[in-house]
N, C-alpha and C. Protein backbone atom coordinates (compact mmCIF):
# COMPACT_ATOMS: atom_id res chain seq x y z
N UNK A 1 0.82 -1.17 0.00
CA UNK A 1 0.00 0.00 0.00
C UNK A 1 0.88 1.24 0.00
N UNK A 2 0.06 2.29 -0.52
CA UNK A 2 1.24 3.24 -0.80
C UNK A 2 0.24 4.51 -0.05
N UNK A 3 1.24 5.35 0.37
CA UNK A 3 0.70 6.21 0.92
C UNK A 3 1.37 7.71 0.51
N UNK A 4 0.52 8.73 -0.06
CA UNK A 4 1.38 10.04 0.22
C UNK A 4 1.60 10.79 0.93
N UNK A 5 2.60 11.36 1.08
CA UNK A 5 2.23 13.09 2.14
C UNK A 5 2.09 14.18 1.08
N UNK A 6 1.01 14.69 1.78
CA UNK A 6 1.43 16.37 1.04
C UNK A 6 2.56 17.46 0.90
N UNK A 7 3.35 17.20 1.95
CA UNK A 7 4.68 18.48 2.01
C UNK A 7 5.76 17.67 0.97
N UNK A 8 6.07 16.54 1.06
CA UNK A 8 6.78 15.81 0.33
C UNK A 8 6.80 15.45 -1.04
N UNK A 9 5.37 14.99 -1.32
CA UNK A 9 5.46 14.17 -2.33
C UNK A 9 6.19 13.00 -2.86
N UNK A 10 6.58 12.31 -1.76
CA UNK A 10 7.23 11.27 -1.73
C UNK A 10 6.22 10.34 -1.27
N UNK A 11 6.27 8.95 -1.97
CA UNK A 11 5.47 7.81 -1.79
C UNK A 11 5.83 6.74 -0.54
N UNK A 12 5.30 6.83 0.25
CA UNK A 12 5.86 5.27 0.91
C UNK A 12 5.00 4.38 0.78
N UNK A 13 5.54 3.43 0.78
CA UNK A 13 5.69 2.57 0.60
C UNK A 13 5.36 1.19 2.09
N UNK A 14 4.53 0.61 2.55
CA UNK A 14 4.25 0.08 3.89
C UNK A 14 4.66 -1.35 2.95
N UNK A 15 4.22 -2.23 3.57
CA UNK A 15 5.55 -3.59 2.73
C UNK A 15 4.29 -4.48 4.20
N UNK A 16 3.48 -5.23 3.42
CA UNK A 16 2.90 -6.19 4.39
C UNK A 16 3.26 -7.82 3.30
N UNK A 17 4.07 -8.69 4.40
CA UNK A 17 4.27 -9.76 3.27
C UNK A 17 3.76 -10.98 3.75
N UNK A 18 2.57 -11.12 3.43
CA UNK A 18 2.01 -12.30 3.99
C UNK A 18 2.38 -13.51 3.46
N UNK A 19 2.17 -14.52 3.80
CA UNK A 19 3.02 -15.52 3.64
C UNK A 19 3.01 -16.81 2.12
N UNK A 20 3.97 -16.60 1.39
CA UNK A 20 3.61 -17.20 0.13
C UNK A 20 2.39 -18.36 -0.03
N UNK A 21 2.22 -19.06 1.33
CA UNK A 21 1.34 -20.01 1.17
C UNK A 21 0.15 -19.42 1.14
N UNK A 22 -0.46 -19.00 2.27
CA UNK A 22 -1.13 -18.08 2.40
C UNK A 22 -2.39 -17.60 0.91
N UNK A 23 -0.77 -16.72 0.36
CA UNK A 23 -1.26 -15.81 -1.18
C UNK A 23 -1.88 -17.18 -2.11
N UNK A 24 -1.11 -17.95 -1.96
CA UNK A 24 -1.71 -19.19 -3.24
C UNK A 24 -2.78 -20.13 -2.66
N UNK A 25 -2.95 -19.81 -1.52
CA UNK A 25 -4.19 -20.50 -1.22
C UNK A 25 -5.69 -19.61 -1.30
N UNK A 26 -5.25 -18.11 -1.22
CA UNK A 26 -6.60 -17.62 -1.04
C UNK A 26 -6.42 -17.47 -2.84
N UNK A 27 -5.54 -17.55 -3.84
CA UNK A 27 -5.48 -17.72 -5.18
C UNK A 27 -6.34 -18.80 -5.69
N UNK A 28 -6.05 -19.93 -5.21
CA UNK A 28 -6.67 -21.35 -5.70
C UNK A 28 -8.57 -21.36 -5.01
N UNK A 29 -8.43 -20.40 -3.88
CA UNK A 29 -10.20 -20.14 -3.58
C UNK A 29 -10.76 -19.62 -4.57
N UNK A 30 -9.95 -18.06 -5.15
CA UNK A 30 -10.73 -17.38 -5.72
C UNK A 30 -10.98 -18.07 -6.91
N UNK A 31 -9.69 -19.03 -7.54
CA UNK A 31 -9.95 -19.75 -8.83
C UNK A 31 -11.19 -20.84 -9.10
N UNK A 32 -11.17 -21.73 -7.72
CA UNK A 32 -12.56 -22.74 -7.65
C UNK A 32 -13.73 -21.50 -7.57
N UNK A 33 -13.53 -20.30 -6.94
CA UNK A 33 -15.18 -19.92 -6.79
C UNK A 33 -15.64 -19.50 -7.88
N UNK A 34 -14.52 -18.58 -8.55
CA UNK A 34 -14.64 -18.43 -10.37
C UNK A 34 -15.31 -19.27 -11.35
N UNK A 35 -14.32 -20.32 -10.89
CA UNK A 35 -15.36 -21.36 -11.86
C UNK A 35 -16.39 -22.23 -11.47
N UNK A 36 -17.02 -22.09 -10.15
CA UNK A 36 -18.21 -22.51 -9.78
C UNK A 36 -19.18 -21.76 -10.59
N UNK A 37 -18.36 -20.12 -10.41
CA UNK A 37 -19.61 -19.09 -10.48
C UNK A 37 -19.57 -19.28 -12.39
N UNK A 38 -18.74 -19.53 -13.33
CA UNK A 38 -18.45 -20.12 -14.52
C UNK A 38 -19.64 -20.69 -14.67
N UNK A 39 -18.89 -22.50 -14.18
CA UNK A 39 -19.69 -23.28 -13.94
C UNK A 39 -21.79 -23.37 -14.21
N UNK A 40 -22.00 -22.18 -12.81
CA UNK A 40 -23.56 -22.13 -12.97
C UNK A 40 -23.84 -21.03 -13.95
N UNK A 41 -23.25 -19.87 -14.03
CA UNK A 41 -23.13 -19.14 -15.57
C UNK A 41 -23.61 -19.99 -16.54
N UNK A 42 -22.73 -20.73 -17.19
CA UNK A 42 -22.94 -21.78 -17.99
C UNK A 42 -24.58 -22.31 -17.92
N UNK A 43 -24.39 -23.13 -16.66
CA UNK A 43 -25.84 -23.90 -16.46
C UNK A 43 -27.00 -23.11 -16.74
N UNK A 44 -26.52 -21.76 -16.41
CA UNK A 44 -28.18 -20.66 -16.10
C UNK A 44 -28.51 -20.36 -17.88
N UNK A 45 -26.98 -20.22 -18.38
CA UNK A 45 -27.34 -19.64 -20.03
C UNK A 45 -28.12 -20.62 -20.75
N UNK A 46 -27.86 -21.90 -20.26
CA UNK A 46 -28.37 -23.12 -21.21
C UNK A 46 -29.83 -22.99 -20.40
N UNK A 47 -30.35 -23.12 -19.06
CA UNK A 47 -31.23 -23.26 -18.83
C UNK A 47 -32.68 -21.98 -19.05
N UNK A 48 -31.73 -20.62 -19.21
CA UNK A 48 -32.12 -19.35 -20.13
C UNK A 48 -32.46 -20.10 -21.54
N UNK A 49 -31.87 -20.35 -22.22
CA UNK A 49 -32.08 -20.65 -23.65
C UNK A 49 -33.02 -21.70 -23.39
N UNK A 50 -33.03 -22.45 -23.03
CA UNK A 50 -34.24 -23.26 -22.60
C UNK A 50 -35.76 -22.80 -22.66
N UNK A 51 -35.44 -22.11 -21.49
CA UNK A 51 -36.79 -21.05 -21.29
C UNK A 51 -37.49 -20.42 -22.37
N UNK A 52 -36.10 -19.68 -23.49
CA UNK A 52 -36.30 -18.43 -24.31
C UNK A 52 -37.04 -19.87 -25.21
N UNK A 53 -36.65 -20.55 -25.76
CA UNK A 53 -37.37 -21.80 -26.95
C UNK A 53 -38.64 -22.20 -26.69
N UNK A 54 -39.17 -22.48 -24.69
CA UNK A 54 -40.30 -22.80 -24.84
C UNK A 54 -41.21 -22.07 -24.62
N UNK A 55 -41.17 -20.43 -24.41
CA UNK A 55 -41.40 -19.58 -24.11
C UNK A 55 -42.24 -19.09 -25.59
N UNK A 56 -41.22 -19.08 -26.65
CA UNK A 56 -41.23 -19.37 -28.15
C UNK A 56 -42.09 -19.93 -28.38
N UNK A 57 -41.83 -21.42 -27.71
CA UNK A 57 -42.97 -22.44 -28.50
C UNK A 57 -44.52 -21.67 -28.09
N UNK A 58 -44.40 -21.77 -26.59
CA UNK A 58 -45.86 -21.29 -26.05
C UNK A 58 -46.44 -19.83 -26.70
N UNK A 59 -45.64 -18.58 -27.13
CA UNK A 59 -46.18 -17.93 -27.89
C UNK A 59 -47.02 -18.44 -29.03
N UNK A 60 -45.86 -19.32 -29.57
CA UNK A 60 -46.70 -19.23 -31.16
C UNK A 60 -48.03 -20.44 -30.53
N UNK A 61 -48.24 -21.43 -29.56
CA UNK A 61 -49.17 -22.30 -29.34
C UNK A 61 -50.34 -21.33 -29.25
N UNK A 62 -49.96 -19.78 -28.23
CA UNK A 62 -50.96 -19.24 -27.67
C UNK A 62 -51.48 -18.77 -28.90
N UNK A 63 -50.25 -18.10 -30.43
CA UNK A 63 -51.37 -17.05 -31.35
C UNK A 63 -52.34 -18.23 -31.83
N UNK A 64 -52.03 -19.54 -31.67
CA UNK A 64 -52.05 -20.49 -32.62
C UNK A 64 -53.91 -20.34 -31.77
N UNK A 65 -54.16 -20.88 -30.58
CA UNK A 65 -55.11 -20.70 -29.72
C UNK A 65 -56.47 -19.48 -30.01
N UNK A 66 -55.48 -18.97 -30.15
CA UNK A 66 -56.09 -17.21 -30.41
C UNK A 66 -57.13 -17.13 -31.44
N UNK A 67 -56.19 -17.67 -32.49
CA UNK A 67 -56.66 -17.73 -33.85
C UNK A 67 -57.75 -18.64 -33.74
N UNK A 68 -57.53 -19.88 -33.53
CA UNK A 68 -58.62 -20.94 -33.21
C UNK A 68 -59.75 -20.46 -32.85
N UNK A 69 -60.01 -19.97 -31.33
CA UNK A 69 -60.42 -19.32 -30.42
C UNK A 69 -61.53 -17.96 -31.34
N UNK A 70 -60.93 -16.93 -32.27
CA UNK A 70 -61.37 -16.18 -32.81
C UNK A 70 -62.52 -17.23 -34.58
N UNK A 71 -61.42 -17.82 -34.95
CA UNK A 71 -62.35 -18.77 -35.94
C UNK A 71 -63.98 -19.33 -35.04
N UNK A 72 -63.70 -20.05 -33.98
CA UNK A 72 -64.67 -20.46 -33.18
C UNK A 72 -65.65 -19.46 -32.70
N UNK A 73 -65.25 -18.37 -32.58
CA UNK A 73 -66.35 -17.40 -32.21
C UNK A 73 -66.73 -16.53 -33.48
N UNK A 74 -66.53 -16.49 -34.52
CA UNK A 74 -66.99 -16.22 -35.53
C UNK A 74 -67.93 -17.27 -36.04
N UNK A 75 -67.48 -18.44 -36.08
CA UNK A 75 -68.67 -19.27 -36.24
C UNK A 75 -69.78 -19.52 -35.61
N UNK A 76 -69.74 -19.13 -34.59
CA UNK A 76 -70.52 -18.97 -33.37
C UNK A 76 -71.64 -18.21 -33.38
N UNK A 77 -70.76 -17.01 -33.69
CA UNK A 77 -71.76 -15.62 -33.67
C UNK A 77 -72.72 -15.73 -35.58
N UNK A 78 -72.29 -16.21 -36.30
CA UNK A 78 -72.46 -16.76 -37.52
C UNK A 78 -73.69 -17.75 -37.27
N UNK A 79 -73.82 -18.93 -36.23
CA UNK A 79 -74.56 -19.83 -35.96
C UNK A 79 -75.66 -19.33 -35.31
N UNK A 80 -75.29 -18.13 -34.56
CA UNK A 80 -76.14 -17.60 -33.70
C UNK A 80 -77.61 -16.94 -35.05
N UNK A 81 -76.58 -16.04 -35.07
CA UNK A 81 -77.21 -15.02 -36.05
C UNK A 81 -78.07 -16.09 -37.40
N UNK A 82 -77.69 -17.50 -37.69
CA UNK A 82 -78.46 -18.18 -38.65
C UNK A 82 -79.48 -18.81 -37.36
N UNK A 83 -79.30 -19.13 -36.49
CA UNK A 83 -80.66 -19.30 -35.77
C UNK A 83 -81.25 -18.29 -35.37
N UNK A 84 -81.03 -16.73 -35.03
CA UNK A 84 -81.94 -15.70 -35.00
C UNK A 84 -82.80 -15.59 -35.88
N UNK A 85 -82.19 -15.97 -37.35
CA UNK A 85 -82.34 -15.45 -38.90
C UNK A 85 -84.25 -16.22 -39.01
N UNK A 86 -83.98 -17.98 -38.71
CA UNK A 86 -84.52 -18.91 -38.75
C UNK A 86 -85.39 -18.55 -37.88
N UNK A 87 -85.20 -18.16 -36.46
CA UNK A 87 -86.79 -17.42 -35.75
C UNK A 87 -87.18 -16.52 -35.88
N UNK A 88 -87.01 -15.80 -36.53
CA UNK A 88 -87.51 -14.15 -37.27
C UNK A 88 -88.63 -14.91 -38.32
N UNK A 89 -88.02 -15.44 -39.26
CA UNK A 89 -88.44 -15.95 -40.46
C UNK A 89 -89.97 -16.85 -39.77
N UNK A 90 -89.65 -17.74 -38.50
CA UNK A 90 -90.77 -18.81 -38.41
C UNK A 90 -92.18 -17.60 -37.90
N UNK A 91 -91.78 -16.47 -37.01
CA UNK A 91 -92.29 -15.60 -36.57
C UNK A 91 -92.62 -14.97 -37.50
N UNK A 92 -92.75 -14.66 -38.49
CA UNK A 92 -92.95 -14.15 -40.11
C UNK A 92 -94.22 -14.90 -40.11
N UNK A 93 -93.93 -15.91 -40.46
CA UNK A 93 -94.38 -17.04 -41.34
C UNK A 93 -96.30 -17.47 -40.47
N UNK A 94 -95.74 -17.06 -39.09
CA UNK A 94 -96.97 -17.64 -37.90
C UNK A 94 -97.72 -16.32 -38.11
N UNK A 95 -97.20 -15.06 -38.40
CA UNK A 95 -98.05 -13.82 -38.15
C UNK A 95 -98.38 -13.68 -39.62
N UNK A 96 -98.25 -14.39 -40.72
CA UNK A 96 -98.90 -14.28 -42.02
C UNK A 96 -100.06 -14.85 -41.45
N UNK A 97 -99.61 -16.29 -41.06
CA UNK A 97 -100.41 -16.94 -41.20
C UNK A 97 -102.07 -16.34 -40.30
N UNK A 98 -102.13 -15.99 -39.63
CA UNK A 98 -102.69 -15.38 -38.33
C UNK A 98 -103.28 -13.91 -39.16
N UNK A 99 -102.56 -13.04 -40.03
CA UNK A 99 -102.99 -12.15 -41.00
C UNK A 99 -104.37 -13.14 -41.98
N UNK A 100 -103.40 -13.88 -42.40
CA UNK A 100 -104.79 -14.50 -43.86
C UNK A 100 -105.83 -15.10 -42.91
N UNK A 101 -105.91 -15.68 -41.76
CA UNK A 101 -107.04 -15.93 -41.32
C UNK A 101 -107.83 -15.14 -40.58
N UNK A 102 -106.99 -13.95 -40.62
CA UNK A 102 -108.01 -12.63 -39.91
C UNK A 102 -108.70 -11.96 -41.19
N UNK A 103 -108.06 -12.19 -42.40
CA UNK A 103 -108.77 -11.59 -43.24
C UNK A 103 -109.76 -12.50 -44.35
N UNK A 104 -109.64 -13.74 -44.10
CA UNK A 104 -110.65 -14.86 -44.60
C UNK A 104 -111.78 -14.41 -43.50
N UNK A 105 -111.75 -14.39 -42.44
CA UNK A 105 -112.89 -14.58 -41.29
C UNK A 105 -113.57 -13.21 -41.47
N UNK A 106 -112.93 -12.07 -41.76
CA UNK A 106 -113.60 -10.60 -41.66
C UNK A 106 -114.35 -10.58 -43.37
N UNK A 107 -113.55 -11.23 -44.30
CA UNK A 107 -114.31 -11.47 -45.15
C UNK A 107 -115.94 -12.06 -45.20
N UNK A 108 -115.53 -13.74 -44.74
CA UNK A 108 -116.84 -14.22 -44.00
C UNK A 108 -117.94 -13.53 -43.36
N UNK A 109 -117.53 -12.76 -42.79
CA UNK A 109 -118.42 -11.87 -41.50
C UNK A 109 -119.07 -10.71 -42.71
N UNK A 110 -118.43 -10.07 -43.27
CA UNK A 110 -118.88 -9.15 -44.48
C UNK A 110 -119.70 -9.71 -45.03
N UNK A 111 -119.62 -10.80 -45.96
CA UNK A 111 -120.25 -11.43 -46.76
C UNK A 111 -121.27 -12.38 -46.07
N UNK A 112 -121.67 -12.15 -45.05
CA UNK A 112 -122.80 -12.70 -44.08
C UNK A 112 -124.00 -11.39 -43.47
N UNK A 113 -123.02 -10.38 -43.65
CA UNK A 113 -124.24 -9.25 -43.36
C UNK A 113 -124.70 -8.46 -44.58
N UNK A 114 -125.80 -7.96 -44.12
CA UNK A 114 -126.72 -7.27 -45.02
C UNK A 114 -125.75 -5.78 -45.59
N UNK A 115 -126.24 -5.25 -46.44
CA UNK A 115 -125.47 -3.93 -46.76
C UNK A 115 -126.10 -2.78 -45.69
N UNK A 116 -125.41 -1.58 -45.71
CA UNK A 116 -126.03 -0.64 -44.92
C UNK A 116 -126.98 -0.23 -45.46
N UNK A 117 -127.31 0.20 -46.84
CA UNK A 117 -128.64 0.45 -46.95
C UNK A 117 -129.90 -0.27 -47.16
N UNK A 118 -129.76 -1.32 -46.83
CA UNK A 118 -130.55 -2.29 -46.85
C UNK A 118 -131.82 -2.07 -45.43
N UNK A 119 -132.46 -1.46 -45.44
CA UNK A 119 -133.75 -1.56 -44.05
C UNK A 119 -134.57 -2.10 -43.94
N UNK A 120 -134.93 -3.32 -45.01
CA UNK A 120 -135.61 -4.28 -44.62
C UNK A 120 -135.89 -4.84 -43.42
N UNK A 121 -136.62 -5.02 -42.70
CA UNK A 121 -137.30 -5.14 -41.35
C UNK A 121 -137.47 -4.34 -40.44
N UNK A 122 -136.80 -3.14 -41.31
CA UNK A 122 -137.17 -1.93 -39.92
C UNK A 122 -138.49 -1.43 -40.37
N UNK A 123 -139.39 -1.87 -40.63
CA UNK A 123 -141.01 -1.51 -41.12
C UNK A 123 -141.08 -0.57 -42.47
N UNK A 124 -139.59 -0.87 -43.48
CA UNK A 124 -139.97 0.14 -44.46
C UNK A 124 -139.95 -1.61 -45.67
N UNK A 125 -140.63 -0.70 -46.56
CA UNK A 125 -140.71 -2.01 -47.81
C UNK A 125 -139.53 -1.65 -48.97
N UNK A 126 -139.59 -3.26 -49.40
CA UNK A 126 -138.50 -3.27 -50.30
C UNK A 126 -138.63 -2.47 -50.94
N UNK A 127 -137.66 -1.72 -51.91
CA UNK A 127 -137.83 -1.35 -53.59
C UNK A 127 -136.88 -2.19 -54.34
N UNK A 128 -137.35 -2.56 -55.70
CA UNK A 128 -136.40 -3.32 -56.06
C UNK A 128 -135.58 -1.90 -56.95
N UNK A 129 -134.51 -2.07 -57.08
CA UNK A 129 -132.85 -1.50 -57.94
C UNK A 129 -133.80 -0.43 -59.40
N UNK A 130 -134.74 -1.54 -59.95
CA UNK A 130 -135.28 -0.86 -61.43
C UNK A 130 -136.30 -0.05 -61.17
N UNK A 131 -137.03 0.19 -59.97
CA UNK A 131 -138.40 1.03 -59.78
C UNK A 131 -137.56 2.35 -59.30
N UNK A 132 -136.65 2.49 -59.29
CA UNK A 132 -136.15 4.17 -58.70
C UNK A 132 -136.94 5.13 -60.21
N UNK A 133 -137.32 6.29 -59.84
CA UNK A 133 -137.34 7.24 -60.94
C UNK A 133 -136.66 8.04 -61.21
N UNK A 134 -136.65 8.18 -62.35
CA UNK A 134 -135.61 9.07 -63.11
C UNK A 134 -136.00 10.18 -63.63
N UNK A 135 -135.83 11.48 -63.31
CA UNK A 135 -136.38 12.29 -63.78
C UNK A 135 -135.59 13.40 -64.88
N UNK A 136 -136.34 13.05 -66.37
CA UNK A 136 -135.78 13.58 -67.32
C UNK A 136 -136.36 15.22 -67.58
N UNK A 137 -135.00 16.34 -67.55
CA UNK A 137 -134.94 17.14 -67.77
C UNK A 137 -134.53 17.73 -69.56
N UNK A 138 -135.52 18.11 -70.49
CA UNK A 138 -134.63 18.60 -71.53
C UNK A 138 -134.96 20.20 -71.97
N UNK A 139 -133.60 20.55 -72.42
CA UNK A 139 -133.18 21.84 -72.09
C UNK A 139 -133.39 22.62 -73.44
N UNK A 140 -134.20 23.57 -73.76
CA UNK A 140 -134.73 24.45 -74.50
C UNK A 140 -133.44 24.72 -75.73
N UNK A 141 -132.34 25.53 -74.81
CA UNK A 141 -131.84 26.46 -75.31
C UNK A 141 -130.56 25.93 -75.86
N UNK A 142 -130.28 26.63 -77.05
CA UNK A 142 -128.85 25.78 -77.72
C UNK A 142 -127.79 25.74 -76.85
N UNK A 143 -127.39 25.31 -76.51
CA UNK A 143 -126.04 24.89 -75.47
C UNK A 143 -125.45 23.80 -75.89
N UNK A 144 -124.02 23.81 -75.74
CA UNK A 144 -123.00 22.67 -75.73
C UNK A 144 -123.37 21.23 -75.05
N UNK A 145 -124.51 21.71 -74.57
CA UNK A 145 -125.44 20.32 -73.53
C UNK A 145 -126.04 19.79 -74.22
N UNK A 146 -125.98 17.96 -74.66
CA UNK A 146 -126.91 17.03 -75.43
C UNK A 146 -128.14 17.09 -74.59
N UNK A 147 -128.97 16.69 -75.73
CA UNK A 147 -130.65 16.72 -75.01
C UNK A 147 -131.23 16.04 -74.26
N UNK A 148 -130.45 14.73 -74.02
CA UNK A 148 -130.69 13.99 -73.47
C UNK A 148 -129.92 13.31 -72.26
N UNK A 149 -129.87 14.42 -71.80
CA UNK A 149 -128.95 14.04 -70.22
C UNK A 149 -130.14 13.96 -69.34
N UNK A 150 -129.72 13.19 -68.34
CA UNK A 150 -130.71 12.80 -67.28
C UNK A 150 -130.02 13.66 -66.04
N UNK A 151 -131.00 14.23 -65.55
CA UNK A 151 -130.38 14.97 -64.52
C UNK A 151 -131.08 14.33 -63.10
N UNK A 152 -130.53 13.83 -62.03
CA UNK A 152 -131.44 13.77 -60.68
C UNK A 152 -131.34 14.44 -59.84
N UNK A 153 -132.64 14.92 -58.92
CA UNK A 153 -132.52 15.78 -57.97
C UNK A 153 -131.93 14.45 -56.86
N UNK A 154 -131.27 16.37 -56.06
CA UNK A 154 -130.45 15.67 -54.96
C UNK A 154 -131.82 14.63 -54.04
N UNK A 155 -130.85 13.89 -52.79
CA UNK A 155 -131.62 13.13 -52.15
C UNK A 155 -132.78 13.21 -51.63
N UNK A 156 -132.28 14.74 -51.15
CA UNK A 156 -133.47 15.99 -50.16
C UNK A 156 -134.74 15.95 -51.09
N UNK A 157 -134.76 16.19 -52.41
CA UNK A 157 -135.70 16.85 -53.40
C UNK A 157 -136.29 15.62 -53.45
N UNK A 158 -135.83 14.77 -53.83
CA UNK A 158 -136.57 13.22 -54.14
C UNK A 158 -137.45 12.85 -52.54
N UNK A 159 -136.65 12.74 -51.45
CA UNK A 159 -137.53 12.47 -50.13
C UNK A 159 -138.83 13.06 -50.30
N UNK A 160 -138.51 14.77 -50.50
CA UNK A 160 -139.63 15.78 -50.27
C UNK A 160 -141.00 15.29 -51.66
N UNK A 161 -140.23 14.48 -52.55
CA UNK A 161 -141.38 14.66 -53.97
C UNK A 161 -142.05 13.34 -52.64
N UNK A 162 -141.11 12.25 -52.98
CA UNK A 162 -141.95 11.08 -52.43
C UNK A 162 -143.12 11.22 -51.30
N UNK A 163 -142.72 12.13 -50.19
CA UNK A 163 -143.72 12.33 -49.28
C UNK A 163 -144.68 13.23 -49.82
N UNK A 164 -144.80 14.15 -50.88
CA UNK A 164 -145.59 14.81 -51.28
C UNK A 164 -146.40 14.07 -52.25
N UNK A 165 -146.19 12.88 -52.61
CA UNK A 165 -146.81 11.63 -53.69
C UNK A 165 -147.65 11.19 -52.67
N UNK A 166 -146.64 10.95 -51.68
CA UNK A 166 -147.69 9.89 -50.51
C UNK A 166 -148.47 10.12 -50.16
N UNK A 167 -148.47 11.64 -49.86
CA UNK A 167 -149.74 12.32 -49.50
C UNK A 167 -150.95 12.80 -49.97
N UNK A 168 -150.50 12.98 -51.41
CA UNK A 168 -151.55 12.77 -52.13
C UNK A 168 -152.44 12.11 -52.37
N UNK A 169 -151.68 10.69 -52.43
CA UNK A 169 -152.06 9.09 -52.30
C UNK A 169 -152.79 9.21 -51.16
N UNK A 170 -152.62 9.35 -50.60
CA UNK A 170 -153.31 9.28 -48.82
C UNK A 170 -154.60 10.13 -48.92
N UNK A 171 -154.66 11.43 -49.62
CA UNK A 171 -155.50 11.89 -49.81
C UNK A 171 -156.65 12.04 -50.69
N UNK A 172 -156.27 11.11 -51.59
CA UNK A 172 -156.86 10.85 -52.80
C UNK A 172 -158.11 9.53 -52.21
N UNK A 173 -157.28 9.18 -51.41
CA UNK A 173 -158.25 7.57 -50.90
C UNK A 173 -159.32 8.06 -49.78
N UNK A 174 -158.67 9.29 -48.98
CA UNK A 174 -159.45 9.98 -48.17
C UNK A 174 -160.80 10.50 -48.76
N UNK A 175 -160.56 11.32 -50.02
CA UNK A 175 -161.41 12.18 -50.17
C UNK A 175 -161.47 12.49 -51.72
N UNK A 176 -161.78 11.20 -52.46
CA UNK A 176 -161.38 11.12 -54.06
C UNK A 176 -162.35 12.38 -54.95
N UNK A 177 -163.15 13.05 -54.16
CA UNK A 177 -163.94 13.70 -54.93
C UNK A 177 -163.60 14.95 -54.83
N UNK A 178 -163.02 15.64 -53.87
CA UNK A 178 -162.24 16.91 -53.40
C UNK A 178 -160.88 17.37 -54.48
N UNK A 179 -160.46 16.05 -54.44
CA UNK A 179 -159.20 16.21 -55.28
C UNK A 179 -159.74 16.18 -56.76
N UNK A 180 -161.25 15.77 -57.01
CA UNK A 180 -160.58 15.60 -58.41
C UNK A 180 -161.56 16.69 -59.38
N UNK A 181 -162.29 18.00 -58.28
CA UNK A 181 -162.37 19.22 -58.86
C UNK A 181 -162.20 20.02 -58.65
């Protein structure tokens, strides 16, 4: 070991001489522990590389998984969606069906009742379709109008003639000699 002073700059020099055996024995320690520590160096790199290969393998097993894993749930959701597809469709198919027999039956029911203007049994009598009258109007004056148009009074006018017929009728049977000078 060496030591300086500051005022000097001179080195000394201390001189420890331990004993040659001594030096080559703690030499031959440090050499076995070296190569122990070598030794498992060695062991750890190989058992590292080990690791790093199956580490390797298990990546590519896992994308390998992954992939699988993703194929399988695509088919899945694929299977799903063709059996949604298939109960949509049967649900279709039950509410047609359930449509045409609501409209066969409302048909039925139509074609079982009378029309609305039909009042037969409410105490008025039939007319048949051909006894309506028609009352022909023809028009004097030259106009773009053929001569032979049929004109009908509205509903109102026809009610009012009919009850004014009836009454006549009614009165005629009353009192046939009144009416007829």
């Amino acid at each position: 070991m060496a030591k300086e002073t500051e005022e000097e700059g001179e080195t000394e020099v201390t001189e420890y001489n331990p004993h040659f055996n001594e030096l080559l024995e703690s030499y031959n320690n440090l050499l076995e522990d070296s190569m122990k520590v070598l030794e498992k160096y060695g062991e750890l790199k190989v058992s590292h590389s080990k690791v790093l290969k199956a580490f390797g393998k298990m990546k590519i097993e896992k994308e390998a998984l992954e992939e699988k894993f993703k194929l399988i749930e695509e088919e899945y959701s694929m299977t799903a969606l063709i059996t949604e597809n298939k109960r949509l469709k049967a649900t279709i198919d039950k509410l047609n069906y359930d449509l045409e027999n609501f409209v066969r039956r409302e048909e039925n029911l139509n074609g079982s009742q009378r029309s609305a203007n039909d009042r037969s049994g409410l105490g008025f009598e039939v007319e048949s379709s051909g006894t309506k009258k028609n009352n022909e109007v023809s028009i004097d004056v030259d106009d773009d109008i053929p001569q032979e148009i049929i004109i009908q009074k509205p509903p109102q006018i026809e009610q009012e003639t009919a009850e004014q017929f009836q009454m006549e009728l009614h009165l005629k049977k009353l009192n046939p000699v009144a009416l007829a000078a």
